[in-house]
Every structure is written in C-alpha cells, then in structure tokens.
Protein backbone atom coordinates (compact mmCIF):
# COMPACT_ATOMS: atom_id res chain seq x y z
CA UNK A 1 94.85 162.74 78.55
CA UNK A 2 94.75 161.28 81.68
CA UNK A 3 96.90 157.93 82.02
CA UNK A 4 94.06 156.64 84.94
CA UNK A 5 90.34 156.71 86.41
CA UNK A 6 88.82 155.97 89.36
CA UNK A 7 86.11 153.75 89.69
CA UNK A 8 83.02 156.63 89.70
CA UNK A 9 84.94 158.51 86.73
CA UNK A 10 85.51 155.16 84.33
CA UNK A 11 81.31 154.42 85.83
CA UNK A 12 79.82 157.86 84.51
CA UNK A 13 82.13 157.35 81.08
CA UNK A 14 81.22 154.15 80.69
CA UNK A 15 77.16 154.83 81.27
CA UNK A 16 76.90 153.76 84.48
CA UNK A 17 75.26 155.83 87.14
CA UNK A 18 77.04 154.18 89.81
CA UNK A 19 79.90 152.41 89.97
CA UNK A 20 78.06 149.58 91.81
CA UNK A 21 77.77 147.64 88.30
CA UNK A 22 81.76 147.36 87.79
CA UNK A 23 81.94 145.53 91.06
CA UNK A 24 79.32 143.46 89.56
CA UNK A 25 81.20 143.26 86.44
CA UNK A 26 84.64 142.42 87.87
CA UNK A 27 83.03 139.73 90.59
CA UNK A 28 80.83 138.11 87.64
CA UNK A 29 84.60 137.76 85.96
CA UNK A 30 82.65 139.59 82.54
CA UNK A 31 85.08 142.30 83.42
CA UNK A 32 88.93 142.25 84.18
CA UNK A 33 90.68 145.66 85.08
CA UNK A 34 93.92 145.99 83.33
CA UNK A 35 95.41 146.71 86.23
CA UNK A 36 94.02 144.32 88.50
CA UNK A 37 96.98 142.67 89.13
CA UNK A 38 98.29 145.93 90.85
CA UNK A 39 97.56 145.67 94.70
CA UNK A 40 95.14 148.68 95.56
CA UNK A 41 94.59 147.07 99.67
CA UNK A 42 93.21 150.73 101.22
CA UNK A 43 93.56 152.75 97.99
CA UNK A 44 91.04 153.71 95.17
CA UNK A 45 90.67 151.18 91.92
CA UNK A 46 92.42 152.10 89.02
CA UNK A 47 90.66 152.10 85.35
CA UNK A 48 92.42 152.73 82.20
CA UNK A 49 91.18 153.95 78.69
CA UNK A 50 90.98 150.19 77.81
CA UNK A 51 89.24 149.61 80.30
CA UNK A 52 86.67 152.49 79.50
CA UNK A 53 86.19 151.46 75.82
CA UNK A 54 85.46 147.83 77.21
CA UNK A 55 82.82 149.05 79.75
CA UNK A 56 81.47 151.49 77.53
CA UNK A 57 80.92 148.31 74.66
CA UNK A 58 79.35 145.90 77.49
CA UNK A 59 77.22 149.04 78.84
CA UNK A 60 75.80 148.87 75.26
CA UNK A 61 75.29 145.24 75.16
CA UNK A 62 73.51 144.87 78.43
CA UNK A 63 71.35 147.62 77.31
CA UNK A 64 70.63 146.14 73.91
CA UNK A 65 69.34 142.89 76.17
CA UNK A 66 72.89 140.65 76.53
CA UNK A 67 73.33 138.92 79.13
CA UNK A 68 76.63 139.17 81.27
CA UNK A 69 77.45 135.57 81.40
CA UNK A 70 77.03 135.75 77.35
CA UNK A 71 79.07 138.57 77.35
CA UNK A 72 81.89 137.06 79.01
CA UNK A 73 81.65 134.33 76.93
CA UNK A 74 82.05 136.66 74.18
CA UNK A 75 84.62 138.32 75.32
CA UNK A 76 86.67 134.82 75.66
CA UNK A 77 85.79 133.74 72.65
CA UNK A 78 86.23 137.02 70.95
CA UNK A 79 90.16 137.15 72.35
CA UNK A 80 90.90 133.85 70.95
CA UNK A 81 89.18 134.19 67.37
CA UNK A 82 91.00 137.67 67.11
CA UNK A 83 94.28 136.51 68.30
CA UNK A 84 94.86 139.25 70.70
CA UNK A 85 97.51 139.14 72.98
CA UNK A 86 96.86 139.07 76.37
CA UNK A 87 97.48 142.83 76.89
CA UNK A 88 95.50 146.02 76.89
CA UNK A 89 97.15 147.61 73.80
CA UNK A 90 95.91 145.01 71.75
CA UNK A 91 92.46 145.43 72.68
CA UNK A 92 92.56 149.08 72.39
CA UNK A 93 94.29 148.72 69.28
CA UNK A 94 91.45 146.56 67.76
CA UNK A 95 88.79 148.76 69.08
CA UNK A 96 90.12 151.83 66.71
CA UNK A 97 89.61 149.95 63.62
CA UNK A 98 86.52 149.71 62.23
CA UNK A 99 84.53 146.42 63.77
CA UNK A 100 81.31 145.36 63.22
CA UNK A 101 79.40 142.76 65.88
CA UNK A 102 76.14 141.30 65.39
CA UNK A 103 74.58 140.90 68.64
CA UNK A 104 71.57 139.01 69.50
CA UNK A 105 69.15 137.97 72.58
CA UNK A 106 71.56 134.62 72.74
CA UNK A 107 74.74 135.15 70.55
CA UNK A 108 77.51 138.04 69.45
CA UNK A 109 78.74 137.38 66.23
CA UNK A 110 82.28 139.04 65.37
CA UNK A 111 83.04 140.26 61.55
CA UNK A 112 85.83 139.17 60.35
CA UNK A 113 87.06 139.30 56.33
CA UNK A 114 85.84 136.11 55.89
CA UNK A 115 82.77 135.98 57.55
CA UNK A 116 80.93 136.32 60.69
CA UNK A 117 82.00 134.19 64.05
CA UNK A 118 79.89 133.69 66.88
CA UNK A 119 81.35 134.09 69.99
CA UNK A 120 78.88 133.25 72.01
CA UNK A 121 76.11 129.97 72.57
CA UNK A 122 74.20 128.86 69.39
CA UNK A 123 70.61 129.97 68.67
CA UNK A 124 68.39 131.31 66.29
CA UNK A 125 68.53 135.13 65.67
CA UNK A 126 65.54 136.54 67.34
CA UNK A 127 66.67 140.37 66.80
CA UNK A 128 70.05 141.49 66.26
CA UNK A 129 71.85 144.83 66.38
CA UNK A 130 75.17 145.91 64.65
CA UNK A 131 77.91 147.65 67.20
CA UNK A 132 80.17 150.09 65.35
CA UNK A 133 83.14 149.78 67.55
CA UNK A 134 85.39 152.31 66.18
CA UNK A 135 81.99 155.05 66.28
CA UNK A 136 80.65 154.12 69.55
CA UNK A 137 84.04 155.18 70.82
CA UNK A 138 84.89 158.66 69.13
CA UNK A 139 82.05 160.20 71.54
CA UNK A 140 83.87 158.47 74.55
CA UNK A 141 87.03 159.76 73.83
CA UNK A 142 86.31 163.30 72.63
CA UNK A 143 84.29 163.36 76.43
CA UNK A 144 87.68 161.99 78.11
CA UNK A 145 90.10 164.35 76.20
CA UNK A 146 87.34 167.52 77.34
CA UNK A 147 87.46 166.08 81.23
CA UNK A 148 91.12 165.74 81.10
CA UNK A 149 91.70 169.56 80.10
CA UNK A 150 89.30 170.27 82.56
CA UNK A 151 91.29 168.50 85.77
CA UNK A 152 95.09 170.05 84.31
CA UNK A 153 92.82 173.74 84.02
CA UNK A 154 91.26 173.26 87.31
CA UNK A 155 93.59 171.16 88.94
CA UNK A 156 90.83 169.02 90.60
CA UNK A 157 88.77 165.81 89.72
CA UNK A 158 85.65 165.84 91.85
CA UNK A 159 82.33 165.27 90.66
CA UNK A 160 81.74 168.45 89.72
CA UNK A 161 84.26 168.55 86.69
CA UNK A 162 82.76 165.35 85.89
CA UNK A 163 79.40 166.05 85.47
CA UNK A 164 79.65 169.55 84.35
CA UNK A 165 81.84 168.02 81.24
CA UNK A 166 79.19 165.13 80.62
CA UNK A 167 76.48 167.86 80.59
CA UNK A 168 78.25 170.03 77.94
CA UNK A 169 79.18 166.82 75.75
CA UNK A 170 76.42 164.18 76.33
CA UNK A 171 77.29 161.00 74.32
C-alpha cells in the first residue's frame, strides 16, 4: 500500500471532488495533516491513510448536515474522552475497532462501554444518524489497496489510475 497521497488522491478517496475543501479543512483548523509539521515550501502536500480515514469520516458528517466548527469541536473533544495519544497510530488504531457515533444537527455523541459522550455543544436531538466507523472504512481501504496495485503495475499515479480505480470500485 502506498505509505503517502497527494492532496487530489487523499480528495477523490476521501469524497471530495476537489481538493479545494482540505484547504478549507486544514485553514478552518477541523483538519490537521499528520504530517504537517514536515516543511513541503515548493513541493506537493503529503496525506497519509490516517489522514484519509479522518477525511473520509468528516466528508460523511458534513454531508449528514455537521457543521465544521462542530466537527472540530468533536474531534477535540473526542481525543480527550478517548485518551488518544497525540499520534496518528492511535487514531487509526481506534478507527479499526468497531465505533459507533451518534451525530446530530448540533452534537456528536461518542459510544463508549458505559454510555454515550457528547463531544460536541448541548442541544436537543433533532435527527441523528449512527456512523459505523470500522464499516465506513473497509470500502476506503479495499479502494486504496486496488489504486496502490495499480501505480506499482503501471508505475504511474496520474488521474487516470485514479479515476479508472474509483470507477471499477465505487464506495
């Protein structure tokens, strides 16, 4: 599998059409690029898989109606009420296991074994949706194992390979 992504390849994984929305993302501060620390002055952005599954899960919140400034909240909260570390693997690691979040037009709410935790503002539950972490991923990944064969076949990752592997495995 590939060990990195550039911008339009983590975008079209991810859901985005364009990669205009993870500059968004990243400026807004809902999004943090594991390697953002890593100077990139006159060189492409680098994504990793972490970064992908965390796109990928606010792609689906914006869509289900969340807002980004709630989602960053969330994902503050979320780090803290999990006890993550402050590292990728963590994150990742999490993400395989099976967990549930409750997301609504003004909260996420986090399952944990003894109960539900909002990470987000208070407020009544005007609809609410349940994210399947661990599922909503398995699509993502069997699409990035299927693009990475393609580049080491084909030697090349243009938008071609791209889009010719999302069209055989849409997610």
């Amino acid at each position: 599998m590939l060990k990195h992504f550039f911008a339009r390849e983590v975008a079209r994984f991810a859901g985005f059409e364009t990669e205009v929305m993870l500059n968004y993302l990243e400026q807004s501060q809902t999004f943090t690029r594991e390697l953002a620390n890593k100077p990139h002055h006159g060189q492409r952005r680098l994504y990793t898989y972490r970064d992908l599954v965390v796109l990928r899960a606010i792609n689906r919140l914006l869509a289900m109606g969340a807002r980004p400034k709630r989602i960053r909240l969330a994902i503050e909260t979320f780090k803290l009420v999990a006890e993550l570390p402050d590292d990728g693997d963590a994150l990742a690691e999490f993400a395989r296991k099976s967990a549930l979040f409750v997301v609504t037009r003004d909260s996420v709410l986090y399952r944990r074994p003894e109960g539900l935790v909002e990470l987000g503002q208070r407020g009544q539950l005007a609809f609410s949706f349940l994210i399947d972490a661990a599922a909503s991923m398995k699509p993502v990944a069997d699409a990035v194992a299927d693009y990475s064969a393609a580049v080491e076949r084909e030697g090349s990752r243009n938008r071609a390979v791209l889009e010719r592997v999302l069209k055989a495995r849409p997610y």
